[in-house]
Protein backbone atom coordinates (compact mmCIF):
# COMPACT_ATOMS: atom_id res chain seq x y z
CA UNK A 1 0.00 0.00 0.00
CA UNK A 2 2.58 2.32 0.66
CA UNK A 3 4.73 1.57 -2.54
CA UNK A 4 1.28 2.56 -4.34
CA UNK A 5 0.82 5.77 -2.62
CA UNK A 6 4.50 6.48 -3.12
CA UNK A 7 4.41 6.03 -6.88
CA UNK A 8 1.23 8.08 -7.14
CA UNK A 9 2.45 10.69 -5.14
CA UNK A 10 5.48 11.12 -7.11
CA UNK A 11 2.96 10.99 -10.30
CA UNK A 12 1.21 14.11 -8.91
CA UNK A 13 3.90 15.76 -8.52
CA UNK A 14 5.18 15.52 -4.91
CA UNK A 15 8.65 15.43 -4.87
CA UNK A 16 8.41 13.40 -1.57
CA UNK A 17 6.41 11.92 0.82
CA UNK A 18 6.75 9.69 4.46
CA UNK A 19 4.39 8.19 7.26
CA UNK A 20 4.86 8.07 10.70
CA UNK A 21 2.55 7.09 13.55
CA UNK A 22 -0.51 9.08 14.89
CA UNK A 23 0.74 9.76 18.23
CA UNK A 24 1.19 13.01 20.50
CA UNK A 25 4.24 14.78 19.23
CA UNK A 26 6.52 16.06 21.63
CA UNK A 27 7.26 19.46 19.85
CA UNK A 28 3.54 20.48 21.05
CA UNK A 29 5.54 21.08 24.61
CA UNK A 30 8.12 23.73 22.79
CA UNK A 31 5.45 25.31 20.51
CA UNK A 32 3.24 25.85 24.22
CA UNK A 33 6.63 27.70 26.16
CA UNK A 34 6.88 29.68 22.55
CA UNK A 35 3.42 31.06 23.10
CA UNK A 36 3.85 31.46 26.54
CA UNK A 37 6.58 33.71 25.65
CA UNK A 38 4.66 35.63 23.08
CA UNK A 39 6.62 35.19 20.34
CA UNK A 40 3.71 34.55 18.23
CA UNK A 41 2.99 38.19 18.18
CA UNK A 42 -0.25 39.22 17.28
CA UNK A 43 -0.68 35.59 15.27
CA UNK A 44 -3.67 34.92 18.23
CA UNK A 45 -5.40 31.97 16.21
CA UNK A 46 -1.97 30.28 17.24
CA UNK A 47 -2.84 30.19 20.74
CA UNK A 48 -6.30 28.40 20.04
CA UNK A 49 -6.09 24.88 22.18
CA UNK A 50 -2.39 24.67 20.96
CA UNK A 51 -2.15 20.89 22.17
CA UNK A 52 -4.72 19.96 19.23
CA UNK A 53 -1.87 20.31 17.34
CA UNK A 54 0.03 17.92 18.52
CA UNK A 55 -2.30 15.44 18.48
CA UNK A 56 -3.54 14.09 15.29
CA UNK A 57 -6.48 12.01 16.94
CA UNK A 58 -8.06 15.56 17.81
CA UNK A 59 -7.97 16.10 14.14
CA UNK A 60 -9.44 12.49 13.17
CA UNK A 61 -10.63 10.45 16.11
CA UNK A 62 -8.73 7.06 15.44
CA UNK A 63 -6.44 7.98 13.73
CA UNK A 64 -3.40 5.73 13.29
CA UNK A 65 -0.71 7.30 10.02
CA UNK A 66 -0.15 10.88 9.51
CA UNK A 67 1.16 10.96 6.21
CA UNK A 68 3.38 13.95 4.60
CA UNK A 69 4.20 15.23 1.15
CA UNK A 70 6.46 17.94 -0.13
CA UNK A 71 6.43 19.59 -2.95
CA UNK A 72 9.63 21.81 -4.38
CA UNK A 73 8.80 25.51 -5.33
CA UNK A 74 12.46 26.42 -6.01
CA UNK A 75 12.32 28.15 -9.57
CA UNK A 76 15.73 29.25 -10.09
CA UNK A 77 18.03 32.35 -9.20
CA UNK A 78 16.49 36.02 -8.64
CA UNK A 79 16.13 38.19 -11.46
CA UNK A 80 19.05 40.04 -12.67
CA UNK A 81 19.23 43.53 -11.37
CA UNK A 82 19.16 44.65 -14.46
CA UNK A 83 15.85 43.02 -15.55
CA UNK A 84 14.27 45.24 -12.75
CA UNK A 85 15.40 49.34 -13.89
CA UNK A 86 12.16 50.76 -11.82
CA UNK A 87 11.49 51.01 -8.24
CA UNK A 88 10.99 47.32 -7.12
CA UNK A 89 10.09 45.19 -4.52
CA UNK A 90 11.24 41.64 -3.70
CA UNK A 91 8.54 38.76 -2.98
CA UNK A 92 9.57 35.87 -1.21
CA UNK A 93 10.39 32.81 -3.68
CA UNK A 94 7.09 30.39 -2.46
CA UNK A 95 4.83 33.76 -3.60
CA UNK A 96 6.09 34.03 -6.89
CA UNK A 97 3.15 32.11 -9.01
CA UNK A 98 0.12 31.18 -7.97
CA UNK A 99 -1.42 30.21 -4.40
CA UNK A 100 -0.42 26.63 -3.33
CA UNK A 101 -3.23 25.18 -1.23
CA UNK A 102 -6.46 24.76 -2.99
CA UNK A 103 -3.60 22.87 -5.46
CA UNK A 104 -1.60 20.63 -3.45
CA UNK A 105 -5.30 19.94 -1.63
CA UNK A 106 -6.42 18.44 -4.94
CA UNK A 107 -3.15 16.36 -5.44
CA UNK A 108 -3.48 15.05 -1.46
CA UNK A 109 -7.55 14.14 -2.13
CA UNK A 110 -6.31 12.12 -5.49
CA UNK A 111 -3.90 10.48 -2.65
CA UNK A 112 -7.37 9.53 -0.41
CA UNK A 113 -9.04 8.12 -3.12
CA UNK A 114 -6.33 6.30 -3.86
CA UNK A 115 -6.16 5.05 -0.31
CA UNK A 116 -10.00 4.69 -0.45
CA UNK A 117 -9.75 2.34 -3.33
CA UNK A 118 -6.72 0.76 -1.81
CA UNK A 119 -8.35 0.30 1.69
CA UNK A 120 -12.17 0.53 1.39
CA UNK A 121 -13.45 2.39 4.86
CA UNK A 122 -10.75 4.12 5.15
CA UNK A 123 -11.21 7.68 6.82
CA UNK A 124 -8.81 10.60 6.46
CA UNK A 125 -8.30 14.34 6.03
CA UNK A 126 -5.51 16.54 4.07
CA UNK A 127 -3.83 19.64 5.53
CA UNK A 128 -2.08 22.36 3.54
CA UNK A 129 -1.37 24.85 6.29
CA UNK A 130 -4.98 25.13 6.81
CA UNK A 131 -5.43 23.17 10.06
CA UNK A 132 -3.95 22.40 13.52
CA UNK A 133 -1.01 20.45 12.11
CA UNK A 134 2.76 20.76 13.02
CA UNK A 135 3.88 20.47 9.41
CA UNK A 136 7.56 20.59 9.57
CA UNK A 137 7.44 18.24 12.87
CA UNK A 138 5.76 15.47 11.14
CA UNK A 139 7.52 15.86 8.15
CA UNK A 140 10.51 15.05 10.36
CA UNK A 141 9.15 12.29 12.07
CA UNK A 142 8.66 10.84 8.64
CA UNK A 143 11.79 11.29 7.61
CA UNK A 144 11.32 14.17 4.81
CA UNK A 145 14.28 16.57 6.53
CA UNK A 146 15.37 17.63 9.54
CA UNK A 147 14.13 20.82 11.05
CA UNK A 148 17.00 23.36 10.72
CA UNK A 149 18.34 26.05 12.75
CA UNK A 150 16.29 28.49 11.03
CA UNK A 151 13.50 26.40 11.92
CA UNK A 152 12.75 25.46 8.06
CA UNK A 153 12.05 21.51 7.09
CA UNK A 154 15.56 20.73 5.38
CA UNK A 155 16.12 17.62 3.20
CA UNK A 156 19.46 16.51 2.40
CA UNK A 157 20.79 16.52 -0.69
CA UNK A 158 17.70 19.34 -1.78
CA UNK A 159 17.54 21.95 0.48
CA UNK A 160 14.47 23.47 1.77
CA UNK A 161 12.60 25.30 -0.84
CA UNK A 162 9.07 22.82 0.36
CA UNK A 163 5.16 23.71 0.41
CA UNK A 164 4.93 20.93 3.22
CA UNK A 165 0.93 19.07 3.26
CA UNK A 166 -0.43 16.23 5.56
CA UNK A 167 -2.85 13.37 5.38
CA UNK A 168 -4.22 12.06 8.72
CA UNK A 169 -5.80 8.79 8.17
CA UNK A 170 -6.99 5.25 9.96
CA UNK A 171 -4.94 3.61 7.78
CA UNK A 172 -2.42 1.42 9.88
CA UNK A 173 0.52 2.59 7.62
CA UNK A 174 4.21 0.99 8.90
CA UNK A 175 6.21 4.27 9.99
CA UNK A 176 9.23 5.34 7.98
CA UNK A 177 12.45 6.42 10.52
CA UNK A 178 12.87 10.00 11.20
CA UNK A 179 15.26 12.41 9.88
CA UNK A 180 18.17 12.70 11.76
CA UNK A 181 19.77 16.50 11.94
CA UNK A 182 22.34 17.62 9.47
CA UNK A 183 23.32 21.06 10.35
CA UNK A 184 26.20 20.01 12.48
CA UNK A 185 27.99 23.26 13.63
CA UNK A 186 26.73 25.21 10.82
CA UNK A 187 25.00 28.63 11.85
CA UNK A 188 24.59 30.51 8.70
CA UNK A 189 21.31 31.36 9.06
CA UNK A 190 21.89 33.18 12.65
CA UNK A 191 23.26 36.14 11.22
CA UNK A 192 22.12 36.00 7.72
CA UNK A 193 18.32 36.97 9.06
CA UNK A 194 18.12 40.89 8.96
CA UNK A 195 16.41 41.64 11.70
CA UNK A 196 17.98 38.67 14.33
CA UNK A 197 14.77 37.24 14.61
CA UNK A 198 16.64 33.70 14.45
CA UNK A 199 17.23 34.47 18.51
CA UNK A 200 19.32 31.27 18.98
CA UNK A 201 19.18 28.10 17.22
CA UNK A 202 16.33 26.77 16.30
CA UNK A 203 13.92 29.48 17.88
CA UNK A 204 12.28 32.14 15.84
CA UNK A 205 10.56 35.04 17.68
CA UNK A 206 7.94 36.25 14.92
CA UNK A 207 7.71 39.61 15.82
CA UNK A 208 10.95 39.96 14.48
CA UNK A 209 10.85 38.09 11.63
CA UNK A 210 10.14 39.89 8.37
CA UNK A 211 7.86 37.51 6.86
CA UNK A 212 5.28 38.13 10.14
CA UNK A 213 5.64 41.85 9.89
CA UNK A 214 5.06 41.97 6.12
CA UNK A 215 2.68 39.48 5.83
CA UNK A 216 0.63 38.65 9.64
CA UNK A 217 1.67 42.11 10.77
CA UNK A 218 -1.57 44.26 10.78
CA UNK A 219 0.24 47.50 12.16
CA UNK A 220 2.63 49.66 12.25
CA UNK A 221 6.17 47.67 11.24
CA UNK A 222 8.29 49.02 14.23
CA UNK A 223 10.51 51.89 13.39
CA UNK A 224 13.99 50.07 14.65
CA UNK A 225 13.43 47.16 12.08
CA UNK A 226 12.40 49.41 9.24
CA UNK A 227 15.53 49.75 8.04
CA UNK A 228 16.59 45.93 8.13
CA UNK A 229 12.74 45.22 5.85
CA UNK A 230 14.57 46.67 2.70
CA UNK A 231 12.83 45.97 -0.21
CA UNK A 232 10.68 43.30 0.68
CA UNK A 233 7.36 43.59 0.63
CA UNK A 234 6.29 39.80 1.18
CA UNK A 235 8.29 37.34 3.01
CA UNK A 236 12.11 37.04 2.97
CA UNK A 237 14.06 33.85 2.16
CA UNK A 238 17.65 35.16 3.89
CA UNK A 239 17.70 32.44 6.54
CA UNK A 240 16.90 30.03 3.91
CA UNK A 241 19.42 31.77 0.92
CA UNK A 242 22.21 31.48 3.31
CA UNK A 243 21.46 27.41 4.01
CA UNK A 244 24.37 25.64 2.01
CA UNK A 245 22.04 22.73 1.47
CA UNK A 246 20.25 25.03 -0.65
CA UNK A 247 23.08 24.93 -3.24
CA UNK A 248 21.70 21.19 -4.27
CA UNK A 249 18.25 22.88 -5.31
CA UNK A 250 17.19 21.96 -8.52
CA UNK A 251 14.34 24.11 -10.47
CA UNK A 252 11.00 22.46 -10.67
CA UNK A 253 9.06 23.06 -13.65
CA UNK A 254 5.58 22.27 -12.42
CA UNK A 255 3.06 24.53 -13.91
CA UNK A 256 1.14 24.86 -11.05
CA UNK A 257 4.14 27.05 -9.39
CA UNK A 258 5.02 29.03 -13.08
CA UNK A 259 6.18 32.05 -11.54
CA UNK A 260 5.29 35.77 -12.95
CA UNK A 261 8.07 38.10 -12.98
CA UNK A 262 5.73 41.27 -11.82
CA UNK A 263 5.35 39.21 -8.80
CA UNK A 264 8.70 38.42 -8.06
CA UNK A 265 9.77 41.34 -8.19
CA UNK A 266 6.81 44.20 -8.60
CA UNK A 267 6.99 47.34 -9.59
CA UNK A 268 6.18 49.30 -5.96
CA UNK A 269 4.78 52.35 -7.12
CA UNK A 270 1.36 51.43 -8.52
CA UNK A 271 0.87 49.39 -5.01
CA UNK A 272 0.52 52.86 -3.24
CA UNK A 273 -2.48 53.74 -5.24
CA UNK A 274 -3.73 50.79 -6.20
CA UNK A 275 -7.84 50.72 -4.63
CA UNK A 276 -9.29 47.50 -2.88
CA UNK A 277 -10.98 46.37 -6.31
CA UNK A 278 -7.56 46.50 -8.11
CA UNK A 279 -5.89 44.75 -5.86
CA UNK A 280 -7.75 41.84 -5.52
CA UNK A 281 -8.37 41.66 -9.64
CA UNK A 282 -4.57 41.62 -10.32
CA UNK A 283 -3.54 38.74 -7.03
CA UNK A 284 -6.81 36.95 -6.72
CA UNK A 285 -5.30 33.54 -6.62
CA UNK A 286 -1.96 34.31 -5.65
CA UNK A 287 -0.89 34.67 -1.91
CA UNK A 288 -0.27 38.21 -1.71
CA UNK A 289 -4.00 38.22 -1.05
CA UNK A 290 -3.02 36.89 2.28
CA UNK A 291 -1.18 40.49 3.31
CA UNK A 292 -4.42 42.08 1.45
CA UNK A 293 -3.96 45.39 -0.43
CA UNK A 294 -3.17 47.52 2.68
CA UNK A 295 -0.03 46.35 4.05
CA UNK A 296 0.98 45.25 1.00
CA UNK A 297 0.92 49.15 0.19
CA UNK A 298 2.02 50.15 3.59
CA UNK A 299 5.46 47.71 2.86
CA UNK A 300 5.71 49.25 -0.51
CA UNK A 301 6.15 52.74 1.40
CA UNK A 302 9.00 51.16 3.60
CA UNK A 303 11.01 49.33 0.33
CA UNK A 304 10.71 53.02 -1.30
CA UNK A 305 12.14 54.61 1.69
CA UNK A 306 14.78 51.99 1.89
CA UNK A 307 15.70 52.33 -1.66
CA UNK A 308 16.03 56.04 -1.27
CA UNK A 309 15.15 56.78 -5.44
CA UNK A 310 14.31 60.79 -5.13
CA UNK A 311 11.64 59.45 -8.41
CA UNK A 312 9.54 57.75 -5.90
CA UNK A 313 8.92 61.56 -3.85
CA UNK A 314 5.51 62.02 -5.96
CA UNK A 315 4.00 59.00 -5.13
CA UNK A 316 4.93 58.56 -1.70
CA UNK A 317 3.73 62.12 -1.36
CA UNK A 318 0.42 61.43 -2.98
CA UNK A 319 -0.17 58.63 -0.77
CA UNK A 320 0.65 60.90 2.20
CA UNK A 321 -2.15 63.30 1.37
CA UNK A 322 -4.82 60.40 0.15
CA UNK A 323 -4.66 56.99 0.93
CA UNK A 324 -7.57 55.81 2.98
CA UNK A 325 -5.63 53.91 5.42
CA UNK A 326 -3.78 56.07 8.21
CA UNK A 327 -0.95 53.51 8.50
CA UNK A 328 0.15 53.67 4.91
CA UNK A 329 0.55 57.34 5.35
CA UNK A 330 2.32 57.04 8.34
CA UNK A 331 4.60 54.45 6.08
CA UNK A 332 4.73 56.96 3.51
CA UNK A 333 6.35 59.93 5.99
CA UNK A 334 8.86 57.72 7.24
CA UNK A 335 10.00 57.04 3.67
CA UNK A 336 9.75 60.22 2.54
CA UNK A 337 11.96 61.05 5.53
CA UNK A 338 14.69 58.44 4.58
CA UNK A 339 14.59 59.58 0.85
CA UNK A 340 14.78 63.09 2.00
CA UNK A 341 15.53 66.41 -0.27
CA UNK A 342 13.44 69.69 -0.98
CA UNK A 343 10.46 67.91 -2.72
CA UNK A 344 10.10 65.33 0.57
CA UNK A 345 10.29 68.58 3.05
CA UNK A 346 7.83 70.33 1.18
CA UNK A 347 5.25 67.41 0.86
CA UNK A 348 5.73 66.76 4.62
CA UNK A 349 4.96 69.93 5.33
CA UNK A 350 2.03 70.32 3.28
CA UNK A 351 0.86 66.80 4.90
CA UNK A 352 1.27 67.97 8.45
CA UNK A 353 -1.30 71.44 7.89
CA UNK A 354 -4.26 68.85 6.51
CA UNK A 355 -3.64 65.50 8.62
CA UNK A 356 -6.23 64.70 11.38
CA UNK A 357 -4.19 61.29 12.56
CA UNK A 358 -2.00 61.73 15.50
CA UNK A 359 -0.48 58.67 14.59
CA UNK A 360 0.24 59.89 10.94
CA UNK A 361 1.48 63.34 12.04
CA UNK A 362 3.90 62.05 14.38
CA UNK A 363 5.65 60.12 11.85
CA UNK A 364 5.34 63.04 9.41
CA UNK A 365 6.84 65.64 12.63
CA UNK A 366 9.99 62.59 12.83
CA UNK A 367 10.32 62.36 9.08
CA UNK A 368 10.72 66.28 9.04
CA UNK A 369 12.92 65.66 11.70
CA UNK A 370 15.40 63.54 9.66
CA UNK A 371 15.76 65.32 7.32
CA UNK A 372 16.39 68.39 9.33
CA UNK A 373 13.77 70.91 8.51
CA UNK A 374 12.52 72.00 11.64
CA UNK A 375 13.21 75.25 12.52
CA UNK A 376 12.17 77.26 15.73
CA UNK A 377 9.24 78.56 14.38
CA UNK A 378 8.09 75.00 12.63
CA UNK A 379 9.06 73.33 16.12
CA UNK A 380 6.58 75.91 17.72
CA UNK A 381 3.78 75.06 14.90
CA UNK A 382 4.14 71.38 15.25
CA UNK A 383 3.51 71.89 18.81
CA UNK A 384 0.09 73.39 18.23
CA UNK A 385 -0.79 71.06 15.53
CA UNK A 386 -0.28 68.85 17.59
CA UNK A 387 -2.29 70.35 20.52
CA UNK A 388 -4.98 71.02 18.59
CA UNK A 389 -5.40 67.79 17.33
């Protein structure tokens, strides 16, 4: 049964897949003391009856196999600089086609049946990072990879470029060993992460990590890791680019992961002023709908900022005075601040007599601040602006 399963699996398009027993996983203990210490941030659905996740009997009461797939989504090198002359972001590699769940969903259901035909009265249910399932720990247990010290599923001799899925089933499926770690003394990733939210090995404290605050983030991105963001404006891969297993990666060519160049690396721009209808009509499908169309804009502001191209000065400044959403604006100042210049002073200032935010117009009052254009009198305005508001 399992040779079947394997051979269909790798006919679907899984690069690999593994079964270990249905039994309380002992990770469920370190993923409770990482909520405790709140380094799931404002990721609250996290901390919903975290030992269900542990437990794959909660999921399917009887359950004896929990089965896992991977599939590669490594596409080859970033685009040359070159290939990218205007203002652009960088998307993180797994975001660069379309959005992976509804698809590898369909291949794991073609699995069941299988196991339905194979088995008759067999029960199960498939997982693509869309229930209480501790992907990477089970993929371990079935000996896919090792988790890493950047806490990524690694798999020797490939790397770790993996959408990860599950099958929980009542199959009695023999277990496959686990993965034993590979990393050895190797700490690459430590200080390859940006914004050190790798805070020792193998812990991650999200609200550091630059794929949370681009992506989970609903706020402000704090003004000390700003900076370290760049020009991302989904995700980041650096723990994962600095992984020398990931020099075995081989491109896949499945369709269902075709990447789009104005997604890999978009042109940021047109995502300040792009409305809610827009949005939606040109990533429906993709998972930049996850971030949604405001902090997808509000990151754009922070990559312009962090580029520091004077060109982008009229649309930061346009979003300043008219976006809808008071935390872009704020986003915009602060760029507009970093860029600086005459044409950034003079659209901070004309921002600062109309806005209504106290949020916004403290980040405009600290981006006119950088780039020095207070004087005694504007000090003495700002302070009853701010009064008054």
């Amino acid at each position: 049964m399992k040779a079947r399963l394997r051979e269909e699996a790798i006919d679907l398009g899984f690069t690999a897949i593994g079964f270990a027993r249905a039994e309380r996983h002992p990770d469920v203990d370190r993923l409770v003391a990482w909520l405790a210490d709140g380094r799931h941030g404002d990721m609250a659905w996290m901390a919903r009856d975290p030992a269900r996740r542990g437990d794959p009997t909660r999921a399917l009461p009887g359950a004896l196999t929990v089965m896992s797939v991977l599939a590669s989504y490594y596409r080859g090198p970033w685009p040359e600089a070159g290939a990218a002359p205007r203002p652009r972001g960088r998307v993180a590699r797994y975001a660069w086609g379309r959005d992976y769940h509804g698809r590898l969903k369909r291949r794991l259901r073609r699995l069941g049946r299988l196991l339905e035909s194979l088995r008759p009265g067999t029960r199960w249910r498939a997982f693509v990072d869309s229930g209480p399932v501790l992907d990477r720990a089970w993929a371990e247990r079935a000996g896919l990879g090792w988790i890493g010290k950047n806490a990524n599923l690694i798999r020797q001799g490939e790397g770790s470029w993996f959408f990860i899925g599950e099958m929980i089933t009542d199959a009695p499926l023999p277990a496959d060993a686990p993965a034993r770690p590979r990393c050895g003394t190797c700490e690459r990733c430590l200080p390859a992460c940006p914004t050190g939210a790798i805070v020792a090995p193998y812990q991650v404290d999200a609200r550091r990590c630059i794929s949370y605050l681009t992506i989970e983030h609903g706020g402000a991105i704090p003004i000390a890791l700003r900076e370290a963001v760049g020009d991302r404006i989904f995700g980041c891969d650096d723990c994962q680019e600095a992984c020398p297993w990931n020099r075995f990666a081989t491109p896949t060519y499945d369709p269902d992961f075709a990447e789009r160049f104005a997604q890999r690396v978009p042109w940021l721009l047109p995502l300040l002023e792009i409305d809610r209808a827009g949005f939606e009509t040109r990533y429906r499908g993709t998972p930049l709908m996850r971030a949604g169309r405001d902090r997808i804009a509000r990151n754009a502001a922070v990559a312009l900022g962090n580029l520091r191209d004077a060109a982008a000065v009229p649309g930061l400044a346009a979003a300043l005075t008219s976006h809808d959403v008071p935390n872009v604006r704020a986003h915009a100042a602060w760029a507009l601040g970093r860029i600086g210049g005459e044409r950034a002073r003079a659209a901070l200032m004309e921002a600062r007599r109309s806005e209504r935010d106290g949020t916004v117009s403290a980040e405009i009052d600290a981006a006119r601040a950088a780039i020095g254009v207070h004087s005694k009198d504007e000090r003495s305005e700002s302070t009853n602006d701010l009064g008054g508001t």
